[in-house]
PDB file of N, CA and C in Angstrom:
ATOM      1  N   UNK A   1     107.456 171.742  62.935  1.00  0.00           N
ATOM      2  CA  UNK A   1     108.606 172.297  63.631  1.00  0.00           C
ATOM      3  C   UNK A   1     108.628 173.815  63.359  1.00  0.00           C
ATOM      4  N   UNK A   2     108.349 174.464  64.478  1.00  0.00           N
ATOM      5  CA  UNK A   2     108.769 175.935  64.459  1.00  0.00           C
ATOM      6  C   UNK A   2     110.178 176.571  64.591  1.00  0.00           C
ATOM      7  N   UNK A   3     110.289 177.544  63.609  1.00  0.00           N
ATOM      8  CA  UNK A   3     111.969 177.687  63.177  1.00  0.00           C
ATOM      9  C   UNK A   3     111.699 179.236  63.579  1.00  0.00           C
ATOM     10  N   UNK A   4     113.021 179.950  63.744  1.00  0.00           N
ATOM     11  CA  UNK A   4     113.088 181.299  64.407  1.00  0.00           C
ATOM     12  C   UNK A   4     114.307 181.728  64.154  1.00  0.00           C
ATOM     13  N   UNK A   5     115.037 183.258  64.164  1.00  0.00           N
ATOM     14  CA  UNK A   5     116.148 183.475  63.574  1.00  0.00           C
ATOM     15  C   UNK A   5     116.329 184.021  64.813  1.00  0.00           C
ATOM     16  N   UNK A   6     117.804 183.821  65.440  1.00  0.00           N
ATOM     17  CA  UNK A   6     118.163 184.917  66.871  1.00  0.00           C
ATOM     18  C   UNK A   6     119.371 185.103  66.782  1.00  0.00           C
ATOM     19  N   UNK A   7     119.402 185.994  67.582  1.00  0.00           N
ATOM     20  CA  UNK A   7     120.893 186.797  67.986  1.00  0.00           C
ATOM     21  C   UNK A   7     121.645 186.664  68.768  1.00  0.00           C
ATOM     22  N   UNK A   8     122.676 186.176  68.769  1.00  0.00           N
ATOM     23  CA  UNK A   8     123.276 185.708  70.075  1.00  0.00           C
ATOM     24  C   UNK A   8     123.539 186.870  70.774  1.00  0.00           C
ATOM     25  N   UNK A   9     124.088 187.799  70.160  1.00  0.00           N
ATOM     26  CA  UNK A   9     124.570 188.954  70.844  1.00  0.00           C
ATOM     27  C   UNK A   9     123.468 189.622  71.634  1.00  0.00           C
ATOM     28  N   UNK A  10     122.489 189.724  71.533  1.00  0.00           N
ATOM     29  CA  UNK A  10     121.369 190.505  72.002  1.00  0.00           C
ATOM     30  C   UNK A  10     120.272 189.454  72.248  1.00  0.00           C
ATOM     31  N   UNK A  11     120.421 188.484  72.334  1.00  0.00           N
ATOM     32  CA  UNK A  11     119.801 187.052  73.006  1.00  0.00           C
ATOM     33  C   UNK A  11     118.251 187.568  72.807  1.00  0.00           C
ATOM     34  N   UNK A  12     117.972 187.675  71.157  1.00  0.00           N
ATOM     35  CA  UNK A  12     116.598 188.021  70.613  1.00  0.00           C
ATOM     36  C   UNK A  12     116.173 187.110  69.740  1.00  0.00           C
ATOM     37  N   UNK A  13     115.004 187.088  69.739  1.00  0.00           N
ATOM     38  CA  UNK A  13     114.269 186.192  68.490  1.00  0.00           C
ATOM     39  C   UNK A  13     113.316 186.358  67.670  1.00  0.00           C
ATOM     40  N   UNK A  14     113.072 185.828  66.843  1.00  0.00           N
ATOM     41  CA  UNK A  14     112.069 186.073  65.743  1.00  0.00           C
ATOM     42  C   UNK A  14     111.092 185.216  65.198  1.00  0.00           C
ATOM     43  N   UNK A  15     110.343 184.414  65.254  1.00  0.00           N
ATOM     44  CA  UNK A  15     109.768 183.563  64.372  1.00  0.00           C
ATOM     45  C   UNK A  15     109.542 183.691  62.990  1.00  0.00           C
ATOM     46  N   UNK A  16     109.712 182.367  62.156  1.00  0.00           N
ATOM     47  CA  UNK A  16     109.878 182.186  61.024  1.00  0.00           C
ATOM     48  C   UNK A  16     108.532 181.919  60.585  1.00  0.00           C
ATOM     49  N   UNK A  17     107.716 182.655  59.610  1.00  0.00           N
ATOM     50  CA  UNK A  17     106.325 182.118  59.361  1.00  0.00           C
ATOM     51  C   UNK A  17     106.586 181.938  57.428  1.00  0.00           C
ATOM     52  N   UNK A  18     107.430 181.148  56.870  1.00  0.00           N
ATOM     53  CA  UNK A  18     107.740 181.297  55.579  1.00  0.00           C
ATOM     54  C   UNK A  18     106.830 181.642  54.599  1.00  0.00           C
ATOM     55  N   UNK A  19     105.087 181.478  55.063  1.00  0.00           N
ATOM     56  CA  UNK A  19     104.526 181.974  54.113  1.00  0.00           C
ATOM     57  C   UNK A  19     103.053 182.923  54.379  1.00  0.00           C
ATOM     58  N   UNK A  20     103.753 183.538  55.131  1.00  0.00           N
ATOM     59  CA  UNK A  20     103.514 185.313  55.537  1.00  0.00           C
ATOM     60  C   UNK A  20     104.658 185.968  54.757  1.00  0.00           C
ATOM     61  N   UNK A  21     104.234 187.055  54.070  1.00  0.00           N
ATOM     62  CA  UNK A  21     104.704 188.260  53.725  1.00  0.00           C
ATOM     63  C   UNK A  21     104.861 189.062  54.372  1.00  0.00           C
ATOM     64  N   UNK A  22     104.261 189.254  54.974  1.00  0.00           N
ATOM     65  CA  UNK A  22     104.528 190.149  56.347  1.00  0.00           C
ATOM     66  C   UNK A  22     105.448 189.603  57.290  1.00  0.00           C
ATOM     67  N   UNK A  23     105.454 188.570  58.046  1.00  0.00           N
ATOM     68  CA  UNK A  23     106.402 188.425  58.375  1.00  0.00           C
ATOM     69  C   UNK A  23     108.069 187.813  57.869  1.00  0.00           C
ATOM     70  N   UNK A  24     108.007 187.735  56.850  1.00  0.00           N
ATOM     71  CA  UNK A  24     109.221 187.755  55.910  1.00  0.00           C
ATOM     72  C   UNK A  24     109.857 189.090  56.239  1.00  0.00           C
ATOM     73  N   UNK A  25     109.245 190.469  55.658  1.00  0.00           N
ATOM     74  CA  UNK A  25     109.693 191.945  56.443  1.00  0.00           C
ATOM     75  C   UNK A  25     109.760 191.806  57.168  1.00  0.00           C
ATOM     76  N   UNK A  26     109.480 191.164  58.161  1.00  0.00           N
ATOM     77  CA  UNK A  26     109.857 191.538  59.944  1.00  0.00           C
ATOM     78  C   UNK A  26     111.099 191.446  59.889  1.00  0.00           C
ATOM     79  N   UNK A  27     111.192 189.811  59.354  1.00  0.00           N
ATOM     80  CA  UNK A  27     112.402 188.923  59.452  1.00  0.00           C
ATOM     81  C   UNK A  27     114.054 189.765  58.930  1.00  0.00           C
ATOM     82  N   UNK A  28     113.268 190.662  57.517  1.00  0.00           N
ATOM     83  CA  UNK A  28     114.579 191.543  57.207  1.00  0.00           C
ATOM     84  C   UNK A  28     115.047 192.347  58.076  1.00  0.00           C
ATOM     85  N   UNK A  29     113.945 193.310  58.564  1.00  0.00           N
ATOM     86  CA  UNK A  29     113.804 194.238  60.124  1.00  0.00           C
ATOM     87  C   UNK A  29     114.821 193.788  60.719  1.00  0.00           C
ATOM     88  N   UNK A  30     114.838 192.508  60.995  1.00  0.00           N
ATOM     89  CA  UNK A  30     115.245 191.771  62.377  1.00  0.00           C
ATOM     90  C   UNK A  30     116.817 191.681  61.986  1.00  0.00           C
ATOM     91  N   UNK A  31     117.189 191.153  60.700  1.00  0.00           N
ATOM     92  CA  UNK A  31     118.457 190.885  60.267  1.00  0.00           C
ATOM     93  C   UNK A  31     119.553 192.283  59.795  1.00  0.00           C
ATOM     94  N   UNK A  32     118.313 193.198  59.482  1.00  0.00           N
ATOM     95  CA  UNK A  32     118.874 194.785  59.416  1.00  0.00           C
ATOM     96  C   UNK A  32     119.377 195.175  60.685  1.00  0.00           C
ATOM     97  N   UNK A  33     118.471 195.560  61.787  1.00  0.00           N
ATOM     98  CA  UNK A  33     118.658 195.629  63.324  1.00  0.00           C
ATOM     99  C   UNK A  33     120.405 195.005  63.743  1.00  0.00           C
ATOM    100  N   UNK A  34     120.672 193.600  63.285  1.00  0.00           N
ATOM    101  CA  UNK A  34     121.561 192.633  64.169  1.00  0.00           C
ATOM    102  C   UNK A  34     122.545 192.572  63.515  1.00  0.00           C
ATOM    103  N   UNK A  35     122.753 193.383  61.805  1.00  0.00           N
ATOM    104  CA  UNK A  35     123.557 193.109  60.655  1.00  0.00           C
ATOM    105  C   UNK A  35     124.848 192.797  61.351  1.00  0.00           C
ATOM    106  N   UNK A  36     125.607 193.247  62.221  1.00  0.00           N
ATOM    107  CA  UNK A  36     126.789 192.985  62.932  1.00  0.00           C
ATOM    108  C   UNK A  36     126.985 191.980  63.537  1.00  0.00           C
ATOM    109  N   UNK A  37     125.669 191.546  64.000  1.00  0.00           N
ATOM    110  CA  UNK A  37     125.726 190.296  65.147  1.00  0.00           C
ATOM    111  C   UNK A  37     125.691 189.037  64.585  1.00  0.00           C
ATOM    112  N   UNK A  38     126.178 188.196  65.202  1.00  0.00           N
ATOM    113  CA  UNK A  38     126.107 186.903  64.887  1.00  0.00           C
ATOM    114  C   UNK A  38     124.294 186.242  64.766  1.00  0.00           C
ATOM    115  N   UNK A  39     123.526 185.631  63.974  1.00  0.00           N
ATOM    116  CA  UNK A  39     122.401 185.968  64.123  1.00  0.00           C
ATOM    117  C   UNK A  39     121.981 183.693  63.235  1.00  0.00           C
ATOM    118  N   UNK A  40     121.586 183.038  63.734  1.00  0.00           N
ATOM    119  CA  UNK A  40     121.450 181.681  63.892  1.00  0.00           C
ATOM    120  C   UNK A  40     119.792 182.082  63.227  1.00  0.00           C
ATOM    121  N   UNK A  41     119.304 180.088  62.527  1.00  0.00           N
ATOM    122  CA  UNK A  41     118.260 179.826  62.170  1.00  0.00           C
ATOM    123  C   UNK A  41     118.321 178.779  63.366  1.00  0.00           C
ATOM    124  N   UNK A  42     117.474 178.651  64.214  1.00  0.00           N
ATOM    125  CA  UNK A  42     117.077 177.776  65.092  1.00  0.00           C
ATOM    126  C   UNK A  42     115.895 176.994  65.358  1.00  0.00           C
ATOM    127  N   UNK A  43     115.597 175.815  65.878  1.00  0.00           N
ATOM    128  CA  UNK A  43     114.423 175.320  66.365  1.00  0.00           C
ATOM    129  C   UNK A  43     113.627 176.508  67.563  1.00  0.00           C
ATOM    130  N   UNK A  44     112.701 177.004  67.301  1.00  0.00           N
ATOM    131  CA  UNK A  44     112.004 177.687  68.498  1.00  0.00           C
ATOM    132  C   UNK A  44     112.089 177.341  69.954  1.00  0.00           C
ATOM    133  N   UNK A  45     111.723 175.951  70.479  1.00  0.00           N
ATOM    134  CA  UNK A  45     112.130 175.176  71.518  1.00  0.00           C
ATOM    135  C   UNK A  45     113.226 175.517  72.077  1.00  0.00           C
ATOM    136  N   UNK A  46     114.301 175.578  71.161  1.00  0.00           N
ATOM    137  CA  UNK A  46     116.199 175.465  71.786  1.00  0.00           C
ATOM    138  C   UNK A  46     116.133 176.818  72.606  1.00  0.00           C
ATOM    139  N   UNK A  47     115.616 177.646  71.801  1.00  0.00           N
ATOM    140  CA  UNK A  47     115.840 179.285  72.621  1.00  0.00           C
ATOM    141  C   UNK A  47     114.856 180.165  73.533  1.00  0.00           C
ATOM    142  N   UNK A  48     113.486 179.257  73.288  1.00  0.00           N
ATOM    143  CA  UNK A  48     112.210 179.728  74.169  1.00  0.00           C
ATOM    144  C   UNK A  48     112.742 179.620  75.756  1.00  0.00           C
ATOM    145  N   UNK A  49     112.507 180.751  76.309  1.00  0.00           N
ATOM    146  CA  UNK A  49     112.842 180.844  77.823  1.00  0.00           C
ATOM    147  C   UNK A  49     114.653 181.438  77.607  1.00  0.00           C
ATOM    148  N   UNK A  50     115.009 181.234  77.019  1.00  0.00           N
ATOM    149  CA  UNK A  50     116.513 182.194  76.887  1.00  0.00           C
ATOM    150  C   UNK A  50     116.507 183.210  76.136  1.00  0.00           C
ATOM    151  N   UNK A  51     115.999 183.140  75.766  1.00  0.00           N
ATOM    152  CA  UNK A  51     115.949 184.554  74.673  1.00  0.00           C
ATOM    153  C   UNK A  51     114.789 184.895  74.548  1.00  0.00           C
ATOM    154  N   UNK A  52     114.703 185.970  74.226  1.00  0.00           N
ATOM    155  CA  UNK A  52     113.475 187.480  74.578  1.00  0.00           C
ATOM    156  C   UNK A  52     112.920 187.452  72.927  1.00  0.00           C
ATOM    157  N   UNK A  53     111.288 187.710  72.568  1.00  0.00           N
ATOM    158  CA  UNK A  53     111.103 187.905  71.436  1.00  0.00           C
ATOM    159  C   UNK A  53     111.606 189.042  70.484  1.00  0.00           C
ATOM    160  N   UNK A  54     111.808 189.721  69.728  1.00  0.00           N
ATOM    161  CA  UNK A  54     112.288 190.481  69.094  1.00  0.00           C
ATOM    162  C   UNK A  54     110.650 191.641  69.176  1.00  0.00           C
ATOM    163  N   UNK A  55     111.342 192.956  69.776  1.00  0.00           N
ATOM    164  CA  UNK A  55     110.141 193.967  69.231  1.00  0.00           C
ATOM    165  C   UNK A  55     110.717 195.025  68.418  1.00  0.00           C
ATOM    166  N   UNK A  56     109.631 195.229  67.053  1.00  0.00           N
ATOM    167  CA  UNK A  56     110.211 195.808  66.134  1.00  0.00           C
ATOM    168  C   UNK A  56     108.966 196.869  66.209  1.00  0.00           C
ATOM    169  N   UNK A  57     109.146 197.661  66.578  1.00  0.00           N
ATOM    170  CA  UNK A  57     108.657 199.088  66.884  1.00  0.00           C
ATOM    171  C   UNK A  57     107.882 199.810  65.702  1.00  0.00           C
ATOM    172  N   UNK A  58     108.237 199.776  64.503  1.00  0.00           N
ATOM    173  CA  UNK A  58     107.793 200.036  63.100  1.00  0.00           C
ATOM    174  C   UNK A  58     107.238 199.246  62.359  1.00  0.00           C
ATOM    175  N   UNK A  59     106.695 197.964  62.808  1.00  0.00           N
ATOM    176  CA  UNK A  59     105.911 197.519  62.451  1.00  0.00           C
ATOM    177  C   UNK A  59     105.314 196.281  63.057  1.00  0.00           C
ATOM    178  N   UNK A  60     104.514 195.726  61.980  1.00  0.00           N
ATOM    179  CA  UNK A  60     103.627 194.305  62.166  1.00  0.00           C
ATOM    180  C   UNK A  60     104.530 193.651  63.478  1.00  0.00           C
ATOM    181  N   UNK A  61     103.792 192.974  64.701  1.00  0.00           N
ATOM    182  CA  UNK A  61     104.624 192.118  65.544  1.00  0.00           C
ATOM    183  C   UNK A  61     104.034 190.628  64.896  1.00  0.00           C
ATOM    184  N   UNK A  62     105.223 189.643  64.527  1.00  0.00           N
ATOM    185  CA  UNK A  62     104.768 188.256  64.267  1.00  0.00           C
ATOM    186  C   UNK A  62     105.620 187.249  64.928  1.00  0.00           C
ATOM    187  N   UNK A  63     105.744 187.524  66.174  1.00  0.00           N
ATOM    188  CA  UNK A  63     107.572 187.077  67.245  1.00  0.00           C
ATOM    189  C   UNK A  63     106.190 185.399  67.690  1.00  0.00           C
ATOM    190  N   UNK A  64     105.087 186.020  67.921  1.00  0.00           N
ATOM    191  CA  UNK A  64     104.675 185.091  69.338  1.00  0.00           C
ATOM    192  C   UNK A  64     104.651 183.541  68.394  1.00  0.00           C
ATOM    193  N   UNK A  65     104.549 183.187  67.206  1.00  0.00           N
ATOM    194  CA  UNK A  65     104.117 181.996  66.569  1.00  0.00           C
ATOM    195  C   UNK A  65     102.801 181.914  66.089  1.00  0.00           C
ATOM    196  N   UNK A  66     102.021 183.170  66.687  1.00  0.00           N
ATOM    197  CA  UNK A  66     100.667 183.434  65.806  1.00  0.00           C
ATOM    198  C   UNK A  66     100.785 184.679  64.286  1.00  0.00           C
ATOM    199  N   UNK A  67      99.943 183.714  63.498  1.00  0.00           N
ATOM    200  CA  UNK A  67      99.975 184.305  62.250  1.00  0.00           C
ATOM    201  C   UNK A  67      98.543 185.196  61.735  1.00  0.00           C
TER     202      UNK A  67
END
């Protein structure tokens, strides 16, 4: 099961790769970015096609589910 953190407010997402280091930082990136927003751990499935991957401009991209 692929897990992902998103934003409701900005209907973004992230994939969860728990054992990447690298993408762990994204994941802070992502929660820094949304700190205001309401921001969910979800099944990938529930939000694929509604919500947009997360691009984090400053670094590593790890949104697509490849590690």
């Amino acid at each position: 099961m692929v897990r992902a953190r998103a934003c409701i407010k900005c209907r973004e997402y992230m994939v969860i790769h728990p054992d990447n280091p690298i993408n762990q930082v994204d994941i802070k990136k992502f929660e820094r970015k949304h700190t205001s927003h309401t921001i969910m751990t979800v099944d990938l499935n529930e939000i694929k096609g509604t919500y947009a991957p997360s691009t984090n401009n400053d670094g590593p991209q790890t949104t697509d589910g490849n590690v």
